[in-house]
Protein backbone atom coordinates (compact mmCIF):
# COMPACT_ATOMS: atom_id res chain seq x y z
CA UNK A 1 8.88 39.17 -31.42
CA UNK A 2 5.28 36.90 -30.97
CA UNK A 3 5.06 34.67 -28.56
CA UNK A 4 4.55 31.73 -31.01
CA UNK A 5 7.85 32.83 -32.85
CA UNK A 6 9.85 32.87 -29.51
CA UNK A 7 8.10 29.77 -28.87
CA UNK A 8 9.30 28.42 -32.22
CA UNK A 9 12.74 29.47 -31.63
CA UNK A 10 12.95 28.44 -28.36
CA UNK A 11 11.97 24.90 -29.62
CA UNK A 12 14.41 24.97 -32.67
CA UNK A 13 16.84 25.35 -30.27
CA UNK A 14 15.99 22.72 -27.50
CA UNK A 15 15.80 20.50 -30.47
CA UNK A 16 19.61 21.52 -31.57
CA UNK A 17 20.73 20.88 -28.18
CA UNK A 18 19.55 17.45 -28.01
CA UNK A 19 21.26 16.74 -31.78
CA UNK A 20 24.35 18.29 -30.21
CA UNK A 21 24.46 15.88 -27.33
CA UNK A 22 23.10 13.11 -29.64
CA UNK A 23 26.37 13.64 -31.49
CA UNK A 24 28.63 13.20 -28.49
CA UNK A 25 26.98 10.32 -27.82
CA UNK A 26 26.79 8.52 -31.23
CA UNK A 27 30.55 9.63 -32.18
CA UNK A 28 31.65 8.31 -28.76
CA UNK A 29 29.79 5.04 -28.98
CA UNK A 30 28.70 4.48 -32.33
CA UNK A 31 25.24 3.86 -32.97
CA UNK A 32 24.81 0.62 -32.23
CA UNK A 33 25.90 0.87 -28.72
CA UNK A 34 23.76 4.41 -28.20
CA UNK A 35 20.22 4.77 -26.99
CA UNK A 36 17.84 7.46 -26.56
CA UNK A 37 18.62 7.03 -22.81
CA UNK A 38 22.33 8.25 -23.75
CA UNK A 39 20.87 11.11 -25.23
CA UNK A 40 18.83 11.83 -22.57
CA UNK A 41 21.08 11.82 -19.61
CA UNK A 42 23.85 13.49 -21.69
CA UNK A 43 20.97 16.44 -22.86
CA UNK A 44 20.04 16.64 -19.52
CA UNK A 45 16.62 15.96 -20.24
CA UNK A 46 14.15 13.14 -19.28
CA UNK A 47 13.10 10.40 -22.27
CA UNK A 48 10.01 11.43 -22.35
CA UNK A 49 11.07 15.08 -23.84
CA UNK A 50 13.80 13.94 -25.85
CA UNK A 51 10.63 11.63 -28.15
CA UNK A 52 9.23 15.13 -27.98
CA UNK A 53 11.23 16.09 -30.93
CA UNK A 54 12.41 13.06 -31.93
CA UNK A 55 10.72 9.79 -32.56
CA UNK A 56 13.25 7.14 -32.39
CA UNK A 57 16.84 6.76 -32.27
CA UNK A 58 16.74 6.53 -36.16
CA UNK A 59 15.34 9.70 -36.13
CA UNK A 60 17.86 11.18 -34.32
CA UNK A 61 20.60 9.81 -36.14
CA UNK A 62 18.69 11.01 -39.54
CA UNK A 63 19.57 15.05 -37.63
CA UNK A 64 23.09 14.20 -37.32
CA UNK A 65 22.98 13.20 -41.01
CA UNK A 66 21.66 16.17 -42.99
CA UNK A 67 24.00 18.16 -40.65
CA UNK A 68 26.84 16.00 -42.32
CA UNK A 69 25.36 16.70 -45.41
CA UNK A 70 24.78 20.56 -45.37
CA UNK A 71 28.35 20.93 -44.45
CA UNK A 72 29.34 18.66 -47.36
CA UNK A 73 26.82 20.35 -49.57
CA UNK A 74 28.45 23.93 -48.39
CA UNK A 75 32.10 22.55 -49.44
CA UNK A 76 30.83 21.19 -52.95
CA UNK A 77 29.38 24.76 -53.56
CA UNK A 78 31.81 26.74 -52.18
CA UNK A 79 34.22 24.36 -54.27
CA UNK A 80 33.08 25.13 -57.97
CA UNK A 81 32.96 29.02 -57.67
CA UNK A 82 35.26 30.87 -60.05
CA UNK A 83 36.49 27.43 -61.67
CA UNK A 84 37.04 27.93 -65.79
CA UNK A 85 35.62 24.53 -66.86
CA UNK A 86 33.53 21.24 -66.32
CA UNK A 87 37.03 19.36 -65.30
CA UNK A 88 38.08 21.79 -63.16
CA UNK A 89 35.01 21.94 -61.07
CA UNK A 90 35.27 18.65 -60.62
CA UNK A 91 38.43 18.54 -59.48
CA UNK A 92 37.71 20.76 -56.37
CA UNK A 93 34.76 18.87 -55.86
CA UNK A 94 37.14 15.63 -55.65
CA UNK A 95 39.32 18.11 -53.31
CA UNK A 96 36.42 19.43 -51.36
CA UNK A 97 35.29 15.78 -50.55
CA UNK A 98 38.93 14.92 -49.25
CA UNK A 99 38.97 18.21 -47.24
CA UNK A 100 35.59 16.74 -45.37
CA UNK A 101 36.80 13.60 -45.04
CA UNK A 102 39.76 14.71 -43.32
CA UNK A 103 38.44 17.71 -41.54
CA UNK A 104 35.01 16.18 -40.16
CA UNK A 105 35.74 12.67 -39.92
CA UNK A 106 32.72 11.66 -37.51
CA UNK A 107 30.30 13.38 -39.95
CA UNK A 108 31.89 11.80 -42.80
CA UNK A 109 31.30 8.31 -41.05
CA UNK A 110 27.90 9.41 -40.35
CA UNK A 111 27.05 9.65 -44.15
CA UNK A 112 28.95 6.43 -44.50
CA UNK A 113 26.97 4.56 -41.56
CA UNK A 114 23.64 6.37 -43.44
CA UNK A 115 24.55 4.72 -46.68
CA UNK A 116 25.54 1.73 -46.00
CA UNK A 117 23.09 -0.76 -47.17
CA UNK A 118 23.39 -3.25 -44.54
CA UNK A 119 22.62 -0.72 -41.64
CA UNK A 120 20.00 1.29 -44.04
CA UNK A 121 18.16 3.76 -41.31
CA UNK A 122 14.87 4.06 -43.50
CA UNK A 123 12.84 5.64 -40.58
CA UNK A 124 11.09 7.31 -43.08
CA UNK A 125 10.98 10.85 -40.79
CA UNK A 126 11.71 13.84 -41.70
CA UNK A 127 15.03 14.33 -40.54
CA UNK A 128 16.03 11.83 -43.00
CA UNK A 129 13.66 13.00 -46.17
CA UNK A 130 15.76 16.20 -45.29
CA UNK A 131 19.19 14.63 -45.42
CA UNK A 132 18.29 13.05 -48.41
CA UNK A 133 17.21 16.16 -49.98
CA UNK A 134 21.08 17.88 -49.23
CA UNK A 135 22.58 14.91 -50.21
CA UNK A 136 21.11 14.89 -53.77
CA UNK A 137 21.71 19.02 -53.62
CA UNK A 138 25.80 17.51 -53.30
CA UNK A 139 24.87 15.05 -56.42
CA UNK A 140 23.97 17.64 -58.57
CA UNK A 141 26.55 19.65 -58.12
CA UNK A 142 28.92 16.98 -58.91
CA UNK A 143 26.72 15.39 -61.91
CA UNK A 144 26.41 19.23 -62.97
CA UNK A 145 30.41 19.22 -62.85
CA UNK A 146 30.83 16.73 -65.16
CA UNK A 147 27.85 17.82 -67.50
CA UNK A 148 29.72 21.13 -68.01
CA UNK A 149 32.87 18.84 -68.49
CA UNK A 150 31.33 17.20 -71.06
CA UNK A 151 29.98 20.70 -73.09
CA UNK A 152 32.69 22.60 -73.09
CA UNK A 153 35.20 19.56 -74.01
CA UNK A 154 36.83 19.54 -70.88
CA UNK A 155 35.38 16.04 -70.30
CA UNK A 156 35.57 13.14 -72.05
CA UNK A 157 31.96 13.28 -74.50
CA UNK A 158 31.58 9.41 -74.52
CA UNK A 159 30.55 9.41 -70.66
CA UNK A 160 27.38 9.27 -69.17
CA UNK A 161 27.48 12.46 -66.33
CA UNK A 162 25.51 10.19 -63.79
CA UNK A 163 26.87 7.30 -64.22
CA UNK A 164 30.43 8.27 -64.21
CA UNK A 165 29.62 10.53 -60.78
CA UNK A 166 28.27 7.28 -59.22
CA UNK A 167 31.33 5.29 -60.25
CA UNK A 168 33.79 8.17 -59.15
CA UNK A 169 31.79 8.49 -56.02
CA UNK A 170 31.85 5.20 -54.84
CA UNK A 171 36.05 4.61 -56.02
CA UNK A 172 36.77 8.02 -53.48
CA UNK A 173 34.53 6.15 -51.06
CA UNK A 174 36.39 3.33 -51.73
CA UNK A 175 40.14 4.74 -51.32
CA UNK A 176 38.94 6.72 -48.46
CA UNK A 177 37.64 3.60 -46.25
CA UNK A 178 41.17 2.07 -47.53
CA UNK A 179 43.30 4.88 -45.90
CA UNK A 180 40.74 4.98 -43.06
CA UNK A 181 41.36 1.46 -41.92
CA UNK A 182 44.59 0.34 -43.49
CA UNK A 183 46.52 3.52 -43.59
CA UNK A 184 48.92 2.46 -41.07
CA UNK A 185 49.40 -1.13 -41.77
CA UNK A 186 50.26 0.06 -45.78
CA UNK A 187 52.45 2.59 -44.62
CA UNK A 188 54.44 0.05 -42.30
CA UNK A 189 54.55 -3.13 -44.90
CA UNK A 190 54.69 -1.47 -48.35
CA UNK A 191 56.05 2.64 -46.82
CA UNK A 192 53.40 3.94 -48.63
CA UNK A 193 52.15 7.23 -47.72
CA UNK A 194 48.45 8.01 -47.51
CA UNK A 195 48.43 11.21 -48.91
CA UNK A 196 50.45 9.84 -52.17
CA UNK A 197 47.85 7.25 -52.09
CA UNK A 198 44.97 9.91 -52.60
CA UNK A 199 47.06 12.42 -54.76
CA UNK A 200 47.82 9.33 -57.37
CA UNK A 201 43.67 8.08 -57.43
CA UNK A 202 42.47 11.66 -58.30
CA UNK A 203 45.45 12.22 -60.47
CA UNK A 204 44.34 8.06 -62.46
CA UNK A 205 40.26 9.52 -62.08
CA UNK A 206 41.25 13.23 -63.75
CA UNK A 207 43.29 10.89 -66.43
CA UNK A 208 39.99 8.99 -67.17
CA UNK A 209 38.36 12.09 -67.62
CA UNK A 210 40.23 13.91 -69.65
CA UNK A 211 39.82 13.86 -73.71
């Protein structure tokens, strides 16, 4: 191995640390109540190297997001593999999303925190061109779902494939956030279980689907 490749590596990974401590910081605190100093003392580092490889605290956050979204982006892909038809895919996409809502809950509220308009990062770095990038590698797999639908009859051939993955997309946001923050008061005032509440909204969005 070079030099400059060890070098290389050896910064890949000092940069990996710091997005590894950046996470225990921003999951603890949230990311209004983080700094870079956070970062810092929990990397172990002083400020001045952690705006070595990161600009700004947006910039930071922006890492934590394309991680979010490469695992996401893994569990679409993985999701779709070996399924017969359009529909189908989609379903396990719809399954896969659930599965990384439940299973990786701070990077799920990452992408959440990312997307949410009023709190838009728009550092314009390259950690978040890069996030960006996965997240519309996730988008196509869904829209490319519902295309397939859509040939093969599957799908419903009066819907638009991008519009109708927006519109799912943002009613599984939706019902997620619901269960999120008001799992426990529905379960207590109407005894409504979470887990029916997500089985019957894919079960209504498959209906919609369907031909």
């Amino acid at each position: 191995m070079g030099v400059a490749e060890r070098k290389e590596r050896e910064k890949q990974q000092r940069k990996n640390d710091i997005v590894d401590a950046a996470e225990k910081v921003f999951f603890s605190k949230g990311y209004e109540g983080s700094s870079m100093d956070d970062v810092a003392k929990e990397a172990e580092l002083s400020k001045g190297t952690l705006y070595l490889y990161f600009h700004s605290k947006e910039d930071l956050y922006a890492a934590i997001v394309e991680r979010a979204a490469i695992i996401m982006n893994k569990l679409f892909s993985e999701a779709v593999v070996d399924q017969p038809d359009g529909l189908s895919k989609t379903k396990a996409i719809g399954k896969a999303f659930n599965s990384f809502f439940s299973d990786y809950p701070d990077y799920h509220d990452a992408l959440m925190f990312d997307q949410n308009k009023l709190t838009q990062l728009d550092c314009g770095c390259l950690n978040e061109i890069a996030a960006l990038e996965t997240k519309k590698k996730s988008n196509e797999i869904f829209i490319g779902a519902i295309k397939e639908g859509i040939a093969d009859g599957s799908i419903r051939k009066d819907l638009d494939p991008v519009l109708t993955a927006m519109i799912l997309w943002g009613q599984t946001m939706g019902i997620l956030q619901l269960v999120k923050n008001k799992g426990s008061v529905l379960t207590k005032i109407f005894l409504v279980d979470t887990d029916a509440i997500m089985d019957k909204h894919f079960e209504l969005l498959y209906e919609m689907l369907s031909p």
